[in-house]
Protein backbone atom coordinates (compact mmCIF):
# COMPACT_ATOMS: atom_id res chain seq x y z
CA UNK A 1 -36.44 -32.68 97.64
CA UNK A 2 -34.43 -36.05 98.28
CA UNK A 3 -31.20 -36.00 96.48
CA UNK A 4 -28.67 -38.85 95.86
CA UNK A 5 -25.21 -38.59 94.92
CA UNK A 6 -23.35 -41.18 93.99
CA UNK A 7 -19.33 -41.13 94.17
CA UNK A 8 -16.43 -44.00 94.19
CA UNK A 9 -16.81 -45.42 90.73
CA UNK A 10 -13.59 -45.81 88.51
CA UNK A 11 -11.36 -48.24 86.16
CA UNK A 12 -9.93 -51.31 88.33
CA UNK A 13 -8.40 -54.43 86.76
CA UNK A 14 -9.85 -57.42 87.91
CA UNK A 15 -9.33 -59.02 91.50
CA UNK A 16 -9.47 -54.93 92.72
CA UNK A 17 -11.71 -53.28 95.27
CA UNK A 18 -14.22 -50.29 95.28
CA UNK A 19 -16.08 -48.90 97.68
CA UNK A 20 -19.01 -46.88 96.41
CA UNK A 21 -20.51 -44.04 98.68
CA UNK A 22 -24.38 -42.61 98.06
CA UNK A 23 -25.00 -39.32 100.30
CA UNK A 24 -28.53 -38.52 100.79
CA UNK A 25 -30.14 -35.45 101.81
CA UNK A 26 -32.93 -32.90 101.59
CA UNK A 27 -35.40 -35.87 103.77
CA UNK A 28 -35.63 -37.93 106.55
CA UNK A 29 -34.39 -41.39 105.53
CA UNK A 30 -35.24 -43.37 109.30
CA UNK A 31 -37.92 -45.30 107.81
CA UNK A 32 -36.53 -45.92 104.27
CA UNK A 33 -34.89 -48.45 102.15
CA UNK A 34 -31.71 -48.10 100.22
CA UNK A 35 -30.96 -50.06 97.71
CA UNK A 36 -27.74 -50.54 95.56
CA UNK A 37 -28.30 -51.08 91.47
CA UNK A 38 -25.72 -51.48 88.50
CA UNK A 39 -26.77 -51.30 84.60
CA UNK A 40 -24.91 -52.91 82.29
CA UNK A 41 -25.09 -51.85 78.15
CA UNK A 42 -27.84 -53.50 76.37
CA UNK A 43 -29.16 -54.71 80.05
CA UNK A 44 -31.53 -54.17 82.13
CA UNK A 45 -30.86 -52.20 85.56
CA UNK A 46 -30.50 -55.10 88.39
CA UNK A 47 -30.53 -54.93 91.74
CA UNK A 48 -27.27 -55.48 93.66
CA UNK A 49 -28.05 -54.80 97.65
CA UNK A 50 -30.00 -53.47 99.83
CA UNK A 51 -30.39 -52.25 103.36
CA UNK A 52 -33.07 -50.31 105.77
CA UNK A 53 -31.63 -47.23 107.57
CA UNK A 54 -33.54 -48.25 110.73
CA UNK A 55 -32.44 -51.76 110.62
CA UNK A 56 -29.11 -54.26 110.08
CA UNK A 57 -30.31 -56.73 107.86
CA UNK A 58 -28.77 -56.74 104.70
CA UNK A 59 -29.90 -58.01 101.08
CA UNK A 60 -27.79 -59.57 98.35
CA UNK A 61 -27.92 -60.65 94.39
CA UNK A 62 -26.76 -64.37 93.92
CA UNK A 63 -24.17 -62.59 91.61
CA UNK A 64 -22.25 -60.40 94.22
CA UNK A 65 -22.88 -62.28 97.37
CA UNK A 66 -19.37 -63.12 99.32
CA UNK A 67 -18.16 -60.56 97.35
CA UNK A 68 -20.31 -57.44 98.50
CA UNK A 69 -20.93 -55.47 101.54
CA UNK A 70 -23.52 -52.83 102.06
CA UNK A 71 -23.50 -50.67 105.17
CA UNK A 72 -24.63 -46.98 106.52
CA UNK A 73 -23.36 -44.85 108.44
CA UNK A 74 -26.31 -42.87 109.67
CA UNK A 75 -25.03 -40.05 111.24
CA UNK A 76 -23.48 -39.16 107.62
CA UNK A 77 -26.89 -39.98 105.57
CA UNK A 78 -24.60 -42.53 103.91
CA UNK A 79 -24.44 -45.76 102.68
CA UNK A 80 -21.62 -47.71 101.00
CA UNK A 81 -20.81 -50.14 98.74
CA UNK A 82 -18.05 -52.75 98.98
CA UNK A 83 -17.18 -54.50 96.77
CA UNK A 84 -13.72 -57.17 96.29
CA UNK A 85 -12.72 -59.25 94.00
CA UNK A 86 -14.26 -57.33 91.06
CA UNK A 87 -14.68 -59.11 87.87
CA UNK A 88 -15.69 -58.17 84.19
CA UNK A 89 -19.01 -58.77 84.43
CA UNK A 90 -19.05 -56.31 87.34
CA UNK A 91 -18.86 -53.72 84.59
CA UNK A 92 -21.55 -51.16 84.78
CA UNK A 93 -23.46 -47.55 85.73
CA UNK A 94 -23.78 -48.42 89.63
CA UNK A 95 -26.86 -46.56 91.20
CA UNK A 96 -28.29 -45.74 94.56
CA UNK A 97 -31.35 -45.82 95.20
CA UNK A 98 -34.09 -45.28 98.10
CA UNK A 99 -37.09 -46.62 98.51
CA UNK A 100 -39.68 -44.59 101.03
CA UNK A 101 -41.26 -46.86 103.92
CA UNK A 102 -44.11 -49.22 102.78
CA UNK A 103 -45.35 -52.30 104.34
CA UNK A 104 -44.37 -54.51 101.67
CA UNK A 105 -41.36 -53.64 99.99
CA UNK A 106 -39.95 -55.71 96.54
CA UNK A 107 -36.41 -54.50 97.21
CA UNK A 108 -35.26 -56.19 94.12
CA UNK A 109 -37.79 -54.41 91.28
CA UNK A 110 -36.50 -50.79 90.48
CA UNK A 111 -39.83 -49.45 90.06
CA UNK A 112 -39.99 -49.54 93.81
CA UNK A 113 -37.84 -46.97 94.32
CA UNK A 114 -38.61 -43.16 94.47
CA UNK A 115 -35.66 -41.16 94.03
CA UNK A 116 -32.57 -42.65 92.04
CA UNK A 117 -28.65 -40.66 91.77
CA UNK A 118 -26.79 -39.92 89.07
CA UNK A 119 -25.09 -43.15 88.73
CA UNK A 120 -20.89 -43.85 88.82
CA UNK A 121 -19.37 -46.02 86.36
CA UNK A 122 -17.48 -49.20 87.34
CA UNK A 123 -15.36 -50.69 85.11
CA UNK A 124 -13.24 -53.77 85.57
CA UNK A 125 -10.71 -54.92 82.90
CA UNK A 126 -9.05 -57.81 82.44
């Protein structure tokens, strides 16, 4: 069974850094997609980046581009989340998320995805 755990969340004041780590395990992930998603209150979940564990191109929302970097470390069935500059609206449940191999993959819709973490909470205050 693929698990996710998610781990790096916290309470930053604005302008601060995370980095967000998502451990996976209990699969193969070669062939899959992992994909980075926040959830605000009242909102719905949105995606925030994505990357393939067999590949190096990388996928950003509008909102966190410039300010976001996704990357893996394969040998540690991990991927990471970057993120500077943090601002309020950055406020939210962060997720990971991973996606098994399909030909045609709409990284951005969460009903793509097959296995979700717990979530970690980002908060960023003024």
């Amino acid at each position: 069974q693929v698990q996710l755990v998610e781990s790096g969340g916290g309470l930053v004041q604005a302008g601060a850094s995370l980095r967000l780590s998502c451990v996976a395990s209990g699969g193969t992930f070669w062939t899959s997609f992992m994909g980075w998603f926040r959830q605000a209150p009242g909102k719905e979940r949105a995606f925030v980046a994505g990357v393939r564990w067999s590949g190096s191109i990388t996928y950003y929302a509008d909102s966190v581009k410039g300010r976001c970097t996704i990357s893996r470390d394969n040998a540690k069935n991990t991927v990471y989340l970057q993120m500077n500059s943090l601002e309020i609206e950055d406020t939210a449940v962060y997720y990971c998320a991973l996606a098994s191999w399909r030909s045609a993959l709409e990284y951005t819709s969460p009903n793509q995805y097959d296995y979700w973490g717990q979530g970690t909470q980002v908060t960023v205050s003024s």
